[in-house]
C-alpha atoms as a PDB file:
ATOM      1  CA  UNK A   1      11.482  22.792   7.218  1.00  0.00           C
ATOM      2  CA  UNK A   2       7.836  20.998   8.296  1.00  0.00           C
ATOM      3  CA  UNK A   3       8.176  19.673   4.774  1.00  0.00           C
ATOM      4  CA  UNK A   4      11.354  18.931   5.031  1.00  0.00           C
ATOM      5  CA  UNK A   5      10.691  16.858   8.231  1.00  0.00           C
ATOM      6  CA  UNK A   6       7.811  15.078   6.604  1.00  0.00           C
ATOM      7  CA  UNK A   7      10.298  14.011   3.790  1.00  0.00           C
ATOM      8  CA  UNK A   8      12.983  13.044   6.003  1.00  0.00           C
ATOM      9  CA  UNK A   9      11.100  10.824   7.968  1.00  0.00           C
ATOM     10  CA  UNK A  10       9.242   9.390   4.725  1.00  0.00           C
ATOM     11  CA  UNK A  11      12.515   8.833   3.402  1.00  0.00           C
ATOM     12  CA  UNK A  12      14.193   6.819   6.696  1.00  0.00           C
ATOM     13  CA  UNK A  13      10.795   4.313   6.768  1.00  0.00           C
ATOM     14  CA  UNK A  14       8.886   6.257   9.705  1.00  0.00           C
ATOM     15  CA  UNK A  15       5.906   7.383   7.022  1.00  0.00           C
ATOM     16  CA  UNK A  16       4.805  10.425   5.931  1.00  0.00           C
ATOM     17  CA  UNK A  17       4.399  12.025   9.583  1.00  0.00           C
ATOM     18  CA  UNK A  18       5.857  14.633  11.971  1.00  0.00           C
ATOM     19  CA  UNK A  19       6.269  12.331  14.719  1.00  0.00           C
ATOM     20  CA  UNK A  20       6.962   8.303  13.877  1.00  0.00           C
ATOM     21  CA  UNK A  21       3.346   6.268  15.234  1.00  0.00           C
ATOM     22  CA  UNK A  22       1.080   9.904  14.549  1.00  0.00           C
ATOM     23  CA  UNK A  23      -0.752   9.893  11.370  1.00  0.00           C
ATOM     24  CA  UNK A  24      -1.175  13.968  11.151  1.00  0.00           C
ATOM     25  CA  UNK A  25      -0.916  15.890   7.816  1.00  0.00           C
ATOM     26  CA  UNK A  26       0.472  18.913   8.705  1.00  0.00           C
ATOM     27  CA  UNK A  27       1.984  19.720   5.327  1.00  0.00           C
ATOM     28  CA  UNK A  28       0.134  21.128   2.342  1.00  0.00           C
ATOM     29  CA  UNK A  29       2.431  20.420  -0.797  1.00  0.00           C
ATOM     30  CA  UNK A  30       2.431  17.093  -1.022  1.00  0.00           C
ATOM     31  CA  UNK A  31       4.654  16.345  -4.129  1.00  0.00           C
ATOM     32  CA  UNK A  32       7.425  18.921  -2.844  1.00  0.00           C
ATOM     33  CA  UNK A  33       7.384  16.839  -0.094  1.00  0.00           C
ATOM     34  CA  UNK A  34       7.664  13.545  -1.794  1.00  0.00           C
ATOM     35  CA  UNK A  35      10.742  14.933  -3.478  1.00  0.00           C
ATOM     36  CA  UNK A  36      12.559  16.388  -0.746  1.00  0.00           C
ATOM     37  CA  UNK A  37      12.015  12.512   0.430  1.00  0.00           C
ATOM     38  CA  UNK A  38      14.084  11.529  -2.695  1.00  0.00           C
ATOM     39  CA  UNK A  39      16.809  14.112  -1.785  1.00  0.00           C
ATOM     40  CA  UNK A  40      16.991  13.058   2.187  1.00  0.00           C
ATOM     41  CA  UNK A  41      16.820   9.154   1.001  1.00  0.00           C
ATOM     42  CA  UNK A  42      20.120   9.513  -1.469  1.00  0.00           C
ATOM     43  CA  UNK A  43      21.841  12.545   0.568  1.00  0.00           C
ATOM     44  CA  UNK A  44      22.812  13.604   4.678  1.00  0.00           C
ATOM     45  CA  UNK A  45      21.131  16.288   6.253  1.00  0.00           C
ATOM     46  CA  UNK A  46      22.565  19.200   4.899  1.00  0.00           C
ATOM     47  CA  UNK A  47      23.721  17.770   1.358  1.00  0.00           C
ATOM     48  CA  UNK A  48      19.656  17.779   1.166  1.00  0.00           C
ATOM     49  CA  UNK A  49      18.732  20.865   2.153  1.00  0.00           C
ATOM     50  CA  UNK A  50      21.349  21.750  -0.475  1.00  0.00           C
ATOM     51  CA  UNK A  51      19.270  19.622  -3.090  1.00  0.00           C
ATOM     52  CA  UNK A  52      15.962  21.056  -2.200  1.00  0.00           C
ATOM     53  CA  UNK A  53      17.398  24.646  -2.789  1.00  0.00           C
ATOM     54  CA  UNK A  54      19.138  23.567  -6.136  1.00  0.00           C
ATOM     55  CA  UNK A  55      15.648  21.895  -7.241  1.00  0.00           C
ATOM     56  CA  UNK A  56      14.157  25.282  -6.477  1.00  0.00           C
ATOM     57  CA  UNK A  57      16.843  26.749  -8.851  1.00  0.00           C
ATOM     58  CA  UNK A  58      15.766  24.290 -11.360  1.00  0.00           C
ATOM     59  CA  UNK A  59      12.111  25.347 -11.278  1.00  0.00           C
ATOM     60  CA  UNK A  60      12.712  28.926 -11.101  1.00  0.00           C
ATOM     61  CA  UNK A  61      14.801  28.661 -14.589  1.00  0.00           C
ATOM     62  CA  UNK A  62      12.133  25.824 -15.971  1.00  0.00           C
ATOM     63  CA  UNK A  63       9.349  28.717 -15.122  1.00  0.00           C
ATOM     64  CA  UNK A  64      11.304  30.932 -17.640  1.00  0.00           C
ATOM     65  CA  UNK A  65      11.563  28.223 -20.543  1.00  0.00           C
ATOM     66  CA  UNK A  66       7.811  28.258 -19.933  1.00  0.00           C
ATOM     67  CA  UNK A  67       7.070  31.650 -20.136  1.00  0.00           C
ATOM     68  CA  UNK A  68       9.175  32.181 -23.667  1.00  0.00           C
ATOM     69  CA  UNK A  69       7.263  29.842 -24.724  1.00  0.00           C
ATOM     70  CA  UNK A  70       4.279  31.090 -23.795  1.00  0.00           C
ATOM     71  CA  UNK A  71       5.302  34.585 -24.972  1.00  0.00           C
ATOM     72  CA  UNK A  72       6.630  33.382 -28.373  1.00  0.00           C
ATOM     73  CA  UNK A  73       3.062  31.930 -28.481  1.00  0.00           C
ATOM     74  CA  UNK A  74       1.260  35.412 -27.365  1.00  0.00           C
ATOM     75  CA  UNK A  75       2.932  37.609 -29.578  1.00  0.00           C
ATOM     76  CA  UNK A  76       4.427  36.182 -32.511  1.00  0.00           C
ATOM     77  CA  UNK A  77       6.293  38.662 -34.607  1.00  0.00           C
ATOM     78  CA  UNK A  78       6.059  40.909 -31.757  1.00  0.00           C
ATOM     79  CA  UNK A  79       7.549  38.217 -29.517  1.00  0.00           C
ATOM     80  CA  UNK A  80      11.356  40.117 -29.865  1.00  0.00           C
ATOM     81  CA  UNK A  81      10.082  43.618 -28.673  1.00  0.00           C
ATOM     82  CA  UNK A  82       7.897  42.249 -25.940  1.00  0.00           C
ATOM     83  CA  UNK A  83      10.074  38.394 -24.334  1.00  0.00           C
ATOM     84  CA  UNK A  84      13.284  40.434 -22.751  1.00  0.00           C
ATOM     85  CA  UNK A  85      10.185  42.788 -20.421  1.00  0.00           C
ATOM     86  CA  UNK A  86       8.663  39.573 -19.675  1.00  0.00           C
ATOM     87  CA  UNK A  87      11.596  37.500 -18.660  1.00  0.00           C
ATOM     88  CA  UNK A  88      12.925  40.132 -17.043  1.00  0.00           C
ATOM     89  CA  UNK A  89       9.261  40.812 -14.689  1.00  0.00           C
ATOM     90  CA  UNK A  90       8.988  37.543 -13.803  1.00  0.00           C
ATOM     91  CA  UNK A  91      12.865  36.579 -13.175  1.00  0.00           C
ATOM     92  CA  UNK A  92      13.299  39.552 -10.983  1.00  0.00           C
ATOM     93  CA  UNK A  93       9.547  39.063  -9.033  1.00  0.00           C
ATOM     94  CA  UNK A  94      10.838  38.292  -5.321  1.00  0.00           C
ATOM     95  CA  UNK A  95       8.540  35.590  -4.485  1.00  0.00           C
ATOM     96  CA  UNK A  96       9.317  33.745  -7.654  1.00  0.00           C
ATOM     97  CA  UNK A  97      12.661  33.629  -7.328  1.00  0.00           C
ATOM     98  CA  UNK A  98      13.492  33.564  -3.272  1.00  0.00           C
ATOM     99  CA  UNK A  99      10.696  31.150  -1.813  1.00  0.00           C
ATOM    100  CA  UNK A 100      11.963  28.130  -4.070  1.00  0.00           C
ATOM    101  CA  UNK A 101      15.339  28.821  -2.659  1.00  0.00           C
ATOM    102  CA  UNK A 102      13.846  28.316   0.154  1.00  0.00           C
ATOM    103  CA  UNK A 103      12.554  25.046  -0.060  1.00  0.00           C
ATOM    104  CA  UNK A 104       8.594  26.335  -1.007  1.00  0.00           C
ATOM    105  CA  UNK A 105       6.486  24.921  -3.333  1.00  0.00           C
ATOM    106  CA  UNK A 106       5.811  28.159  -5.079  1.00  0.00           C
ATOM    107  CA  UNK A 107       8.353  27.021  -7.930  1.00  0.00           C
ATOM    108  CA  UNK A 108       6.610  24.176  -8.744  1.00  0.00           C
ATOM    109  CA  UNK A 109       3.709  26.146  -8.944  1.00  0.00           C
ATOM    110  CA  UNK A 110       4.844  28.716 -11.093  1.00  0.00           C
ATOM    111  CA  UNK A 111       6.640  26.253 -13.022  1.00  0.00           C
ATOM    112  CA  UNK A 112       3.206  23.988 -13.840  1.00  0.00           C
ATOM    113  CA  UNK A 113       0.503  26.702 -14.600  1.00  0.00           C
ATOM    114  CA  UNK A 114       3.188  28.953 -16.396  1.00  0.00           C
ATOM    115  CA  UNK A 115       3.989  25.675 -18.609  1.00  0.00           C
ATOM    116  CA  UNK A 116       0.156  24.591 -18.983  1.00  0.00           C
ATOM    117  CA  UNK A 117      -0.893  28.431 -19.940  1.00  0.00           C
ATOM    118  CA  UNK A 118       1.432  27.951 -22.659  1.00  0.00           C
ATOM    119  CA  UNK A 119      -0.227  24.088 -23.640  1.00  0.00           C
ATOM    120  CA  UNK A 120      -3.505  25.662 -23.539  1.00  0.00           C
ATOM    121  CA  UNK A 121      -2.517  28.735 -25.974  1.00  0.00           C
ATOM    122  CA  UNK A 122      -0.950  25.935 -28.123  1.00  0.00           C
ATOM    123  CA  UNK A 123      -4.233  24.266 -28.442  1.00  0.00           C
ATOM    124  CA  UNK A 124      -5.905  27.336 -29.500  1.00  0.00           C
ATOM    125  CA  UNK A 125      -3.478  28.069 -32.281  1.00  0.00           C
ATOM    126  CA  UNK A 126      -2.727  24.156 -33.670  1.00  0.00           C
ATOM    127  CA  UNK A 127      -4.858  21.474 -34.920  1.00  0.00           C
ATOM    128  CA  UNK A 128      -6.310  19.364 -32.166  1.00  0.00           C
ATOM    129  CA  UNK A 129      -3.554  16.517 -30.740  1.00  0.00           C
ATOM    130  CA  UNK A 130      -3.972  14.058 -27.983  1.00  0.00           C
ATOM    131  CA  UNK A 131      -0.215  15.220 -26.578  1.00  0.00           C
ATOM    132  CA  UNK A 132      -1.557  18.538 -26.065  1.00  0.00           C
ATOM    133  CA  UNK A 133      -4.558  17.234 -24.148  1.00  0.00           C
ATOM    134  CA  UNK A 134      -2.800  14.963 -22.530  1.00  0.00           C
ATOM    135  CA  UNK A 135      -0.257  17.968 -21.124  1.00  0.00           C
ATOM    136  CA  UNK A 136      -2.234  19.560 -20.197  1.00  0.00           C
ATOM    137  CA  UNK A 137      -4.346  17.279 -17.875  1.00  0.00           C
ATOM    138  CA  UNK A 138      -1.185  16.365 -16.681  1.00  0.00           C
ATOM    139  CA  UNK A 139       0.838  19.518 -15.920  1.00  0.00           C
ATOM    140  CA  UNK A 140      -2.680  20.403 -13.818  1.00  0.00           C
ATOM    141  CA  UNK A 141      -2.978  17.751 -12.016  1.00  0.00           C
ATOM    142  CA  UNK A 142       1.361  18.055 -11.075  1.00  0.00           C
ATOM    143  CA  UNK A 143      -0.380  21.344 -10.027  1.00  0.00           C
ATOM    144  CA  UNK A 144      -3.318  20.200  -8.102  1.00  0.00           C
ATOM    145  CA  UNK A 145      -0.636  17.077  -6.647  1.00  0.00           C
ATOM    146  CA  UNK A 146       1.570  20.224  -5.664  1.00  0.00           C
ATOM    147  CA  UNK A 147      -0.772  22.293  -4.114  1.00  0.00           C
ATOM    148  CA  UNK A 148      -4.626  21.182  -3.305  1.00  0.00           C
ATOM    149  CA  UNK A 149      -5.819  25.143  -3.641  1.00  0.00           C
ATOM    150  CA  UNK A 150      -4.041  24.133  -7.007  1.00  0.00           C
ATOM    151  CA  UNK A 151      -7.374  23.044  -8.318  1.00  0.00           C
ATOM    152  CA  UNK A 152      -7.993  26.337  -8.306  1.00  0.00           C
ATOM    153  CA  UNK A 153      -5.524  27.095 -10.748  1.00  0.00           C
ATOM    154  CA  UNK A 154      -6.040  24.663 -12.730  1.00  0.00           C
ATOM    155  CA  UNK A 155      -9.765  25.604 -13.014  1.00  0.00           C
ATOM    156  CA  UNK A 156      -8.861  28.882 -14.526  1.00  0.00           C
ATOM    157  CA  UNK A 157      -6.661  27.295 -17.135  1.00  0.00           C
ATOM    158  CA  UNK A 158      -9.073  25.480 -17.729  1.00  0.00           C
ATOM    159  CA  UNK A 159     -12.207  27.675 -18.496  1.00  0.00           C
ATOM    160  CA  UNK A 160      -9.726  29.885 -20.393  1.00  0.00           C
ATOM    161  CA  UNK A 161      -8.137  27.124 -22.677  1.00  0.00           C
ATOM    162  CA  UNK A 162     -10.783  24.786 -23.611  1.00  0.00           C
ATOM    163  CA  UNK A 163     -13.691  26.880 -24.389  1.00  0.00           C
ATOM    164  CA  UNK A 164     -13.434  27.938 -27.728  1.00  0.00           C
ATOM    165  CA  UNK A 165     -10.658  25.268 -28.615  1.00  0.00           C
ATOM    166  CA  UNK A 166     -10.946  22.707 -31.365  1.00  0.00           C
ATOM    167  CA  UNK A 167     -10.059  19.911 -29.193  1.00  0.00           C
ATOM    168  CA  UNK A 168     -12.425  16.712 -29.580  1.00  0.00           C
ATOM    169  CA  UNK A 169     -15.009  15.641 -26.750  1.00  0.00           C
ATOM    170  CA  UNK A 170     -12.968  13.140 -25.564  1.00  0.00           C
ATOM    171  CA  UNK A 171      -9.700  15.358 -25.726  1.00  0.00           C
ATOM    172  CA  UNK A 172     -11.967  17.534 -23.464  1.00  0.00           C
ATOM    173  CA  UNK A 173     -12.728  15.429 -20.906  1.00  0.00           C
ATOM    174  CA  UNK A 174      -8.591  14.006 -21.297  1.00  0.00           C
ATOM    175  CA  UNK A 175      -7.428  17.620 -20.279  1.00  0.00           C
ATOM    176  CA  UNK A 176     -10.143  17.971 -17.715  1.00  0.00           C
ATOM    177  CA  UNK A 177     -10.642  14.852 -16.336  1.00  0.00           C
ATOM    178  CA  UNK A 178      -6.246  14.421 -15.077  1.00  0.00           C
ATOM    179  CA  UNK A 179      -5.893  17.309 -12.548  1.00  0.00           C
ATOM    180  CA  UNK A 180      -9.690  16.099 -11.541  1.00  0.00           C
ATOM    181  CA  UNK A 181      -8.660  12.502 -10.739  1.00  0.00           C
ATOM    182  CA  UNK A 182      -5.406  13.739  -9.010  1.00  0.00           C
ATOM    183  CA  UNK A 183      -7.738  15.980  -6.704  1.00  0.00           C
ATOM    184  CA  UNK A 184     -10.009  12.392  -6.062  1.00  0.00           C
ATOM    185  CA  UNK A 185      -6.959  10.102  -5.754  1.00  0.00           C
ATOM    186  CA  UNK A 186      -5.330  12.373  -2.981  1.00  0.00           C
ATOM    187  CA  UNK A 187      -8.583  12.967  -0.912  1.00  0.00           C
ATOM    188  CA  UNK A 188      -9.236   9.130  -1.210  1.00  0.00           C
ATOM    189  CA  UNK A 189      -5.517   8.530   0.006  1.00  0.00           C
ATOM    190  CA  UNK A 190      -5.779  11.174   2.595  1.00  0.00           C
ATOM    191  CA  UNK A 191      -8.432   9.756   3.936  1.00  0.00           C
ATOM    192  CA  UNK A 192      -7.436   6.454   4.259  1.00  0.00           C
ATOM    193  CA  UNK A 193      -3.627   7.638   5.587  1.00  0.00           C
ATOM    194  CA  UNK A 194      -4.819  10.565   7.424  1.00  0.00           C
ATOM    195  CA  UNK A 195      -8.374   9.966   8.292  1.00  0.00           C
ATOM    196  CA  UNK A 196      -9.829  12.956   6.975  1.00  0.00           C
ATOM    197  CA  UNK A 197     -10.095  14.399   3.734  1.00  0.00           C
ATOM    198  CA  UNK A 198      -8.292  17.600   4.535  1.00  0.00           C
ATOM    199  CA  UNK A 199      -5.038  18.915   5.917  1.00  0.00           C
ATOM    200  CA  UNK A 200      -4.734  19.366   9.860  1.00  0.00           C
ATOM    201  CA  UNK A 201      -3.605  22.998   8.546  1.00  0.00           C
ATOM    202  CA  UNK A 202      -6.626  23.313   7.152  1.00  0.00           C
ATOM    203  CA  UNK A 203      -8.886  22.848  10.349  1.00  0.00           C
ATOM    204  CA  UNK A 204      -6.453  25.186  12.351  1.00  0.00           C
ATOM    205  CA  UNK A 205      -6.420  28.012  10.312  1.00  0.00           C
ATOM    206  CA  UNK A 206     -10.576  27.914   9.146  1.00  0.00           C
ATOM    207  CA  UNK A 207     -11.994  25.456  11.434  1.00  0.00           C
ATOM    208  CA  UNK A 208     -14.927  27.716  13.697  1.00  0.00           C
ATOM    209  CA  UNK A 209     -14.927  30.871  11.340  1.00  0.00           C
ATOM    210  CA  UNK A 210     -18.151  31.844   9.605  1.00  0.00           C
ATOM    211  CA  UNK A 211     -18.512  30.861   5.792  1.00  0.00           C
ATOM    212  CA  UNK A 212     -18.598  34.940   5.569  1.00  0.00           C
ATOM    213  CA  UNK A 213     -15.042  35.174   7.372  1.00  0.00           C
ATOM    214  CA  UNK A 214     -13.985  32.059   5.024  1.00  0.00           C
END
């Protein structure tokens, strides 16, 4: 509901703010947020709630498409025995399923590493192609854009797709460089919305602990 309020106000022309004339970022999934501000712009209050929780439906069955393919990937002729345990782990995991409903971010998440673990097994497996390089840049930097601890997600991806992939130089730096210039472009608009280049969450909840602590 923070996010929510965020969204609604971004949607109604008061900015992306808690309170209308206070520049405060006191969300932490920005693109969530910039779609529940397409679902308050086109629908009333509660018709948008409604929308939020039916795009958290969507993600939670676009996380599944994701994983078969992923799994059809993995295990090839084995992929019959081993896809009905795997759909059925990870479509009955609570936080998977029940957080998107509830207007979380976690679906988007799942739904963007799930579907760029499954890019970055393709590129393993297939001849090098720009579209796979390109997808996967982009589905992590949806991620980082979803999340900023997304980055670290995306870094694990990452160090387990490319190494050892046929992908070209310039491919490499493709996949890489996406999810790295989302991180840059949302600290550089952060900073010049927000005036600092993290989240007010951030500050409150780490902001005079020791690095150890951290």
């Amino acid at each position: 509901m923070v996010s929510l309020r965020y969204a609604w106000n971004l949607a109604h022309g008061n900015g992306l703010v808690w309170n209308p004339g206070e520049r405060i970022e006191g969300y932490t999934n920005l693109l969530q947020t910039l779609l529940m501000a397409l679902a308050c712009r086109a629908f009333s209050t509660v018709a948008a709630v409604l929308a939020v929780q039916l795009l958290g439906l969507a993600t939670c069955l676009a996380t599944l498409a994701a994983l078969r393919r992923f799994v059809l990937r993995l295990d090839g002729p084995d992929a019959p025995r081993t896809l009905p345990s795997a759909l059925l782990l990870v479509g009955t995991c609570y936080p998977v399923l029940s957080w998107p409903l509830l207007g979380m971010e976690t679906g988007l998440m799942s739904l963007f590493v799930t579907a760029s673990a499954a890019v970055a097994l393709a590129i393993h497996q297939d001849a090098p192609r720009w579209r796979d390089a390109l997808a996967l840049g982009g589905l992590l930097g949806l991620c980082v854009l979803t999340r900023a601890d997304g980055t670290v997600l995306a870094a694990g991806v990452l160090l387990g797709g490319l190494p050892g992939s046929r992908l070209r130089p310039a491919q490499r730096i493709a996949a890489a460089g996406l999810p790295l210039l989302a991180a840059a472009s949302q600290t550089v608009w952060r900073l010049w919305y927000y005036g600092d280049i993290v989240p007010n969450t951030a500050r409150l909840k780490v902001e005079g602990m020791s690095a150890l602590a951290r």
